[in-house]
C-alpha atoms as a PDB file:
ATOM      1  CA  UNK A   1     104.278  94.902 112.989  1.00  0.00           C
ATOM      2  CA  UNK A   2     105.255  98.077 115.546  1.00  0.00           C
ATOM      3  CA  UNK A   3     105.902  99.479 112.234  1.00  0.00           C
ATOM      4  CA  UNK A   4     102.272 100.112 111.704  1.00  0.00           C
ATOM      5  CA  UNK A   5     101.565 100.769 115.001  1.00  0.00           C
ATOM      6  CA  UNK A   6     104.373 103.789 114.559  1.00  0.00           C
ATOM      7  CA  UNK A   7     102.409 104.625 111.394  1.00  0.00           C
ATOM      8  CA  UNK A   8      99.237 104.654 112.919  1.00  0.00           C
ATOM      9  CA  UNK A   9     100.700 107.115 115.922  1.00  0.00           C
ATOM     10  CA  UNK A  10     102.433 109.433 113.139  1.00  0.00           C
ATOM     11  CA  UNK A  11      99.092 109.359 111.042  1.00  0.00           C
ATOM     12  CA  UNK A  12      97.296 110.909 114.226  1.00  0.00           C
ATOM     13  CA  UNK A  13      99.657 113.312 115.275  1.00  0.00           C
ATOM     14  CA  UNK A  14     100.383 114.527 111.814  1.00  0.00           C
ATOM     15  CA  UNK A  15      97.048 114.472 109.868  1.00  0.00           C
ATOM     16  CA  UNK A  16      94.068 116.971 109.561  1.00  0.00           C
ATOM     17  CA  UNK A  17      91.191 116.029 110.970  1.00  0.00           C
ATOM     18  CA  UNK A  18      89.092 113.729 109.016  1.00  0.00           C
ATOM     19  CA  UNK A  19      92.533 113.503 107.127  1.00  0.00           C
ATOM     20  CA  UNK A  20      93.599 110.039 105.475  1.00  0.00           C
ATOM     21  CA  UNK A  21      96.779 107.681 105.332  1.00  0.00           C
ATOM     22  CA  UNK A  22      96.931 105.295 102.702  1.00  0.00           C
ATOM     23  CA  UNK A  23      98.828 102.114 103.308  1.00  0.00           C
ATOM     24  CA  UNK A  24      99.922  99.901 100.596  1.00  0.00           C
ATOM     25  CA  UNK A  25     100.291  96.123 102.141  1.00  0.00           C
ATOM     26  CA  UNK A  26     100.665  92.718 101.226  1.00  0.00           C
ATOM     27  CA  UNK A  27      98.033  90.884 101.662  1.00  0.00           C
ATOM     28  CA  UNK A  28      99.665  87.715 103.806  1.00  0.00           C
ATOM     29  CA  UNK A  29      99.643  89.899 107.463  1.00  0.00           C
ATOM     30  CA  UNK A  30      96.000  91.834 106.745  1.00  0.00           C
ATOM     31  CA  UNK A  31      94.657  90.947 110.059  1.00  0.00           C
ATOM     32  CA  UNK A  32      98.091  92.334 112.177  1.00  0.00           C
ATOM     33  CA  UNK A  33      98.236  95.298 110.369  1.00  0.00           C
ATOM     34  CA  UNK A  34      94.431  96.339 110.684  1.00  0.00           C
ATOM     35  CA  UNK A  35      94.592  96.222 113.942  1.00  0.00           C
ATOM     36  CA  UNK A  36      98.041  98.010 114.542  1.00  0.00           C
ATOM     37  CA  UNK A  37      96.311 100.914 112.149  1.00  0.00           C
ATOM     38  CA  UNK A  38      93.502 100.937 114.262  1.00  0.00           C
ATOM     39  CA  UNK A  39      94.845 101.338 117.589  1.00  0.00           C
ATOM     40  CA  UNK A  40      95.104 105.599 116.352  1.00  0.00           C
ATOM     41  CA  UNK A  41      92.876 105.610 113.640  1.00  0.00           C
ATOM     42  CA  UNK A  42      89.735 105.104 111.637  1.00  0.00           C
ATOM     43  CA  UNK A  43      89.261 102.349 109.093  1.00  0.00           C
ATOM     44  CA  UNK A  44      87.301 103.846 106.574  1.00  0.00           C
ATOM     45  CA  UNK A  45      87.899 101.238 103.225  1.00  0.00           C
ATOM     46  CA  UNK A  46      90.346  99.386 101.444  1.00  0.00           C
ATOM     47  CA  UNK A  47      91.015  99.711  97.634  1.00  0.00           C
ATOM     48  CA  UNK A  48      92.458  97.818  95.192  1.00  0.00           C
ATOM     49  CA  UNK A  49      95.746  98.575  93.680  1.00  0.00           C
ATOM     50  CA  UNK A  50      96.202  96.708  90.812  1.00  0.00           C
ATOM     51  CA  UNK A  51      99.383  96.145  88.873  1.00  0.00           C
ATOM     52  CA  UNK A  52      98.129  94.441  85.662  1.00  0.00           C
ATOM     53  CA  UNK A  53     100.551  92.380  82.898  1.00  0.00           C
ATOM     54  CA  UNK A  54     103.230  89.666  83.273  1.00  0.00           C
ATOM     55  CA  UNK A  55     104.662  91.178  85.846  1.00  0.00           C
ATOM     56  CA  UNK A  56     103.268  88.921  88.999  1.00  0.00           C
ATOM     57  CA  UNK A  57     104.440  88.943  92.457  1.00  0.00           C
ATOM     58  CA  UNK A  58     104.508  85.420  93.016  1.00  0.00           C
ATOM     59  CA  UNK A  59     103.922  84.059  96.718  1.00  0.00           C
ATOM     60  CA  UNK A  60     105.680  80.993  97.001  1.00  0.00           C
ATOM     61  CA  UNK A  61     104.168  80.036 100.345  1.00  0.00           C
ATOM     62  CA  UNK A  62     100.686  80.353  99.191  1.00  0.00           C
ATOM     63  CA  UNK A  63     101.089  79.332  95.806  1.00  0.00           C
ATOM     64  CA  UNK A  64      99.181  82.766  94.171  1.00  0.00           C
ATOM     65  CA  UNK A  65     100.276  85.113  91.581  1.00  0.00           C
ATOM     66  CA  UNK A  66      98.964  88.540  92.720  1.00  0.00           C
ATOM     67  CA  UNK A  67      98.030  91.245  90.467  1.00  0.00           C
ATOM     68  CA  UNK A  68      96.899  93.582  92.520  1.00  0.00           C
ATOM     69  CA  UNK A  69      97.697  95.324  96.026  1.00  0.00           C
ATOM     70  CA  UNK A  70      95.207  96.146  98.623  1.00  0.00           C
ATOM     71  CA  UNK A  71      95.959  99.745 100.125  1.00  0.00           C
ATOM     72  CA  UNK A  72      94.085 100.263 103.420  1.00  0.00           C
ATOM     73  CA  UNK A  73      92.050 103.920 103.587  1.00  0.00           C
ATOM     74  CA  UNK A  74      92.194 105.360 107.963  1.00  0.00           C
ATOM     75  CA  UNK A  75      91.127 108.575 108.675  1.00  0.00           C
ATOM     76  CA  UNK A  76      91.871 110.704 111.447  1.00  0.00           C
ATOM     77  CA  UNK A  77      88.331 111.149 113.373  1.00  0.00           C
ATOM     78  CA  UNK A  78      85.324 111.466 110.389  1.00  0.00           C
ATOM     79  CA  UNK A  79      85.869 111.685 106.474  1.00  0.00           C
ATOM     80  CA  UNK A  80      84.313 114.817 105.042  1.00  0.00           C
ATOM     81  CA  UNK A  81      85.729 114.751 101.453  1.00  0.00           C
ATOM     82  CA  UNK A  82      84.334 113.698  98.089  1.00  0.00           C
ATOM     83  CA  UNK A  83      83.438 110.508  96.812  1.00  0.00           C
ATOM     84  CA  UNK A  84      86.603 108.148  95.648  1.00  0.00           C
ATOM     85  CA  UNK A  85      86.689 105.278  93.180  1.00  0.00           C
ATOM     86  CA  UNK A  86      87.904 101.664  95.157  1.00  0.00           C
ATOM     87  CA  UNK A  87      90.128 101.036  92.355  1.00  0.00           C
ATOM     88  CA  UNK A  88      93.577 102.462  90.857  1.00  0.00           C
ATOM     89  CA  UNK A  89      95.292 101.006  89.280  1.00  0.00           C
ATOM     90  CA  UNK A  90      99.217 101.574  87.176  1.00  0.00           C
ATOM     91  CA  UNK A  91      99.880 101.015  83.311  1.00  0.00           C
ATOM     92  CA  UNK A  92     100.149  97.323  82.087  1.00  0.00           C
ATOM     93  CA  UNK A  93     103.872  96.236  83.403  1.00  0.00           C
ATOM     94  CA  UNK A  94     104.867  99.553  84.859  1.00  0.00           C
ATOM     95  CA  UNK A  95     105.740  98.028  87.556  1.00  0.00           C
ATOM     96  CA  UNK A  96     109.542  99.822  88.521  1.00  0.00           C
ATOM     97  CA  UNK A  97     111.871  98.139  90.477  1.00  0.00           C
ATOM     98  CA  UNK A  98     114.908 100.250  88.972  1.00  0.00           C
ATOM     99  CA  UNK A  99     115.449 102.202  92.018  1.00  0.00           C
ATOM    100  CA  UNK A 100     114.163 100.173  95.021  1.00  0.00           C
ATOM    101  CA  UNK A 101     113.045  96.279  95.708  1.00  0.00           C
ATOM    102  CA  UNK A 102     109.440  97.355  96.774  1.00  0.00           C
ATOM    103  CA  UNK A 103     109.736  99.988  93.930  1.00  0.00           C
ATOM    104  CA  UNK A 104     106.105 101.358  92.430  1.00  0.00           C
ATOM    105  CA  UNK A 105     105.142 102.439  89.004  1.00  0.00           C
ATOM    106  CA  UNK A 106     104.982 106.437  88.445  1.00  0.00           C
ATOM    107  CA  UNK A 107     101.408 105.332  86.718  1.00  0.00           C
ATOM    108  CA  UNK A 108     100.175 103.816  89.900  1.00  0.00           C
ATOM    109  CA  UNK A 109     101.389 106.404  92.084  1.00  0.00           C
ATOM    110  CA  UNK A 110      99.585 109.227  90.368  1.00  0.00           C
ATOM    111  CA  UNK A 111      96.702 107.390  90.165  1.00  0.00           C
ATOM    112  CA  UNK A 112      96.540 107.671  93.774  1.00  0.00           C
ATOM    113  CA  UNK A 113      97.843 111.095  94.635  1.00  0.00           C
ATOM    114  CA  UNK A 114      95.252 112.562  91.800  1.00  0.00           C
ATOM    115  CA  UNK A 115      92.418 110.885  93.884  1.00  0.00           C
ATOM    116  CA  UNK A 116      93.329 112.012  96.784  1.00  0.00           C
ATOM    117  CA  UNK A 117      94.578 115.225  96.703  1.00  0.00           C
ATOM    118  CA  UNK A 118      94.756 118.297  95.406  1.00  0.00           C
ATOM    119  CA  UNK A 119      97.781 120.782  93.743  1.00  0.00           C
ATOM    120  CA  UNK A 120      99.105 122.381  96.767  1.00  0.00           C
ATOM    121  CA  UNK A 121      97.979 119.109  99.130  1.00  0.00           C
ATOM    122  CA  UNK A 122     100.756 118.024 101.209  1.00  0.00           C
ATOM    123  CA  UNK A 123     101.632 114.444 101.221  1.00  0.00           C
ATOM    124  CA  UNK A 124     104.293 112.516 104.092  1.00  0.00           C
ATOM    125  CA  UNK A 125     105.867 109.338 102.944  1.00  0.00           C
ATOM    126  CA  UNK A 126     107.412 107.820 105.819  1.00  0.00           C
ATOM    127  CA  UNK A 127     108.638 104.883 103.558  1.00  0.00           C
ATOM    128  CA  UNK A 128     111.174 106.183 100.569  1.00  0.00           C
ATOM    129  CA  UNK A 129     112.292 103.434  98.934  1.00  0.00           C
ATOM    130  CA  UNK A 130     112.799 104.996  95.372  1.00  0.00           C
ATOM    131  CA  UNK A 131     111.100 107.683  95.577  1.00  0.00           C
ATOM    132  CA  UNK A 132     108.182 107.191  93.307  1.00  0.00           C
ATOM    133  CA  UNK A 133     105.350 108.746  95.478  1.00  0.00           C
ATOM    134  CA  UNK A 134     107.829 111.989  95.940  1.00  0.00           C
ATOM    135  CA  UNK A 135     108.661 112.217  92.079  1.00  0.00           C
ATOM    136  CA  UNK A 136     104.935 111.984  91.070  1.00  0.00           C
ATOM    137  CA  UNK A 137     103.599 114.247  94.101  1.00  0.00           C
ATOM    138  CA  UNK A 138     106.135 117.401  92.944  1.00  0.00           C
ATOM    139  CA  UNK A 139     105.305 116.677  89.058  1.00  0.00           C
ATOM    140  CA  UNK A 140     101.585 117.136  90.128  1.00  0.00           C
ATOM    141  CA  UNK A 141     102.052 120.272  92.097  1.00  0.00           C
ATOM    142  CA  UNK A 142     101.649 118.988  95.559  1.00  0.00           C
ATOM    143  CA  UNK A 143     103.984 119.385  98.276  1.00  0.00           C
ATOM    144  CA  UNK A 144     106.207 116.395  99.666  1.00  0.00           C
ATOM    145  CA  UNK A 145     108.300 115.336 102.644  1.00  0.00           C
ATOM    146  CA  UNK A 146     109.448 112.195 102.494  1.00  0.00           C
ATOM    147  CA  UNK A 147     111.579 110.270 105.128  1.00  0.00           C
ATOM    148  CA  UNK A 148     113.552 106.702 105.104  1.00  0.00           C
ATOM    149  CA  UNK A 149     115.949 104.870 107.707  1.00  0.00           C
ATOM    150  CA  UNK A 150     117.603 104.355 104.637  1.00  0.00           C
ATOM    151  CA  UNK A 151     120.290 106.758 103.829  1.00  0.00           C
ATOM    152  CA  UNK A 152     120.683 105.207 100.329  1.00  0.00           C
ATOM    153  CA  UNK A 153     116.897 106.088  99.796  1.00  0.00           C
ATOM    154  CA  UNK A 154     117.000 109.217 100.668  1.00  0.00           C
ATOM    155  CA  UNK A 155     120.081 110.321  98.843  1.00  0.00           C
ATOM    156  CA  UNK A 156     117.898 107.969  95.538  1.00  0.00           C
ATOM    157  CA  UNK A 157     115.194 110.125  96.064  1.00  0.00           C
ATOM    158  CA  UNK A 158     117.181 113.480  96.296  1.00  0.00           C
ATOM    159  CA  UNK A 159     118.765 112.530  92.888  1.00  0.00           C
ATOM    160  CA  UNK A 160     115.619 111.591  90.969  1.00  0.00           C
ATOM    161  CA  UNK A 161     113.549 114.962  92.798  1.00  0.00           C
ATOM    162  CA  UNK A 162     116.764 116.871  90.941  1.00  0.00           C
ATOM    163  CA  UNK A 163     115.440 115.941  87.385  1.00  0.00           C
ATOM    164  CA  UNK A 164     111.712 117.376  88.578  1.00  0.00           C
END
């Protein structure tokens, strides 16, 4: 969980004030992670991500087939910006696990990034994977920097930014 924690100090050196970092999380280590965000930041809401079809995540240990994600809203000091809908949501088994195990739908993605933000918005993912949220934030005019421990990720997301 010093993963969030890191996120949480990157989120307040980084952001705007009353700026926002969305954090897409299972649901099994809620509690941990809240508070890890909230050692730097602001919780402000959570929304619902949902991922509807066939396409499940089933966990085993708790016996639930999930079909949605909670993402966590902080904000750096106090949230000036418009009203925001609690739920997004991506097209009916978009999930895409093509270029990464934790891979997200394109759908989902710009559901996000078009509530958000704004073209010429700048948006950090700290987490690569595939490169979903860096695909979807150049086709929708906003800037990107993107970073992963993961050389493979990075050189995935390079490749697939190519074809933008």
């Amino acid at each position: 969980l010093g993963l969030y924690e890191t996120l949480a100090e990157l989120g307040d050196y980084a952001l705007k004030p009353g700026g926002s970092l969305l954090a897409m999380i299972g649901q099994s280590y809620l509690p941990e992670i809240i508070e890890a965000l909230g050692q730097h930041l602001t919780y402000h809401w959570v929304l619902s991500y949902q991922t509807p079809g066939g396409q499940a995540v089933q966990l085993w240990q708790r016996k639930v087939n999930t079909f949605w994600k909670l993402v966590l809203w902080y904000i750096k000091g106090k949230y000036t910006g418009d009203w925001v809908g609690d739920v997004a949501k991506s097209n009916v088994n978009d999930n895409d696990k093509r270029f990464h195990d934790w891979g997200q739908s394109e759908s989902g993605m710009a559901d996000l990034i078009e509530r958000f933000t704004d073209p010429g918005h700048l948006i950090l993912d700290p987490f690569l994977g595939g490169g979903t949220t860096g695909l979807v934030a150049v086709k929708m005019k906003r800037g990107f920097i993107g970073s992963d421990k993961d050389e493979t990720c990075i050189q995935t997301t390079l490749e697939r930014l190519q074809n933008v």
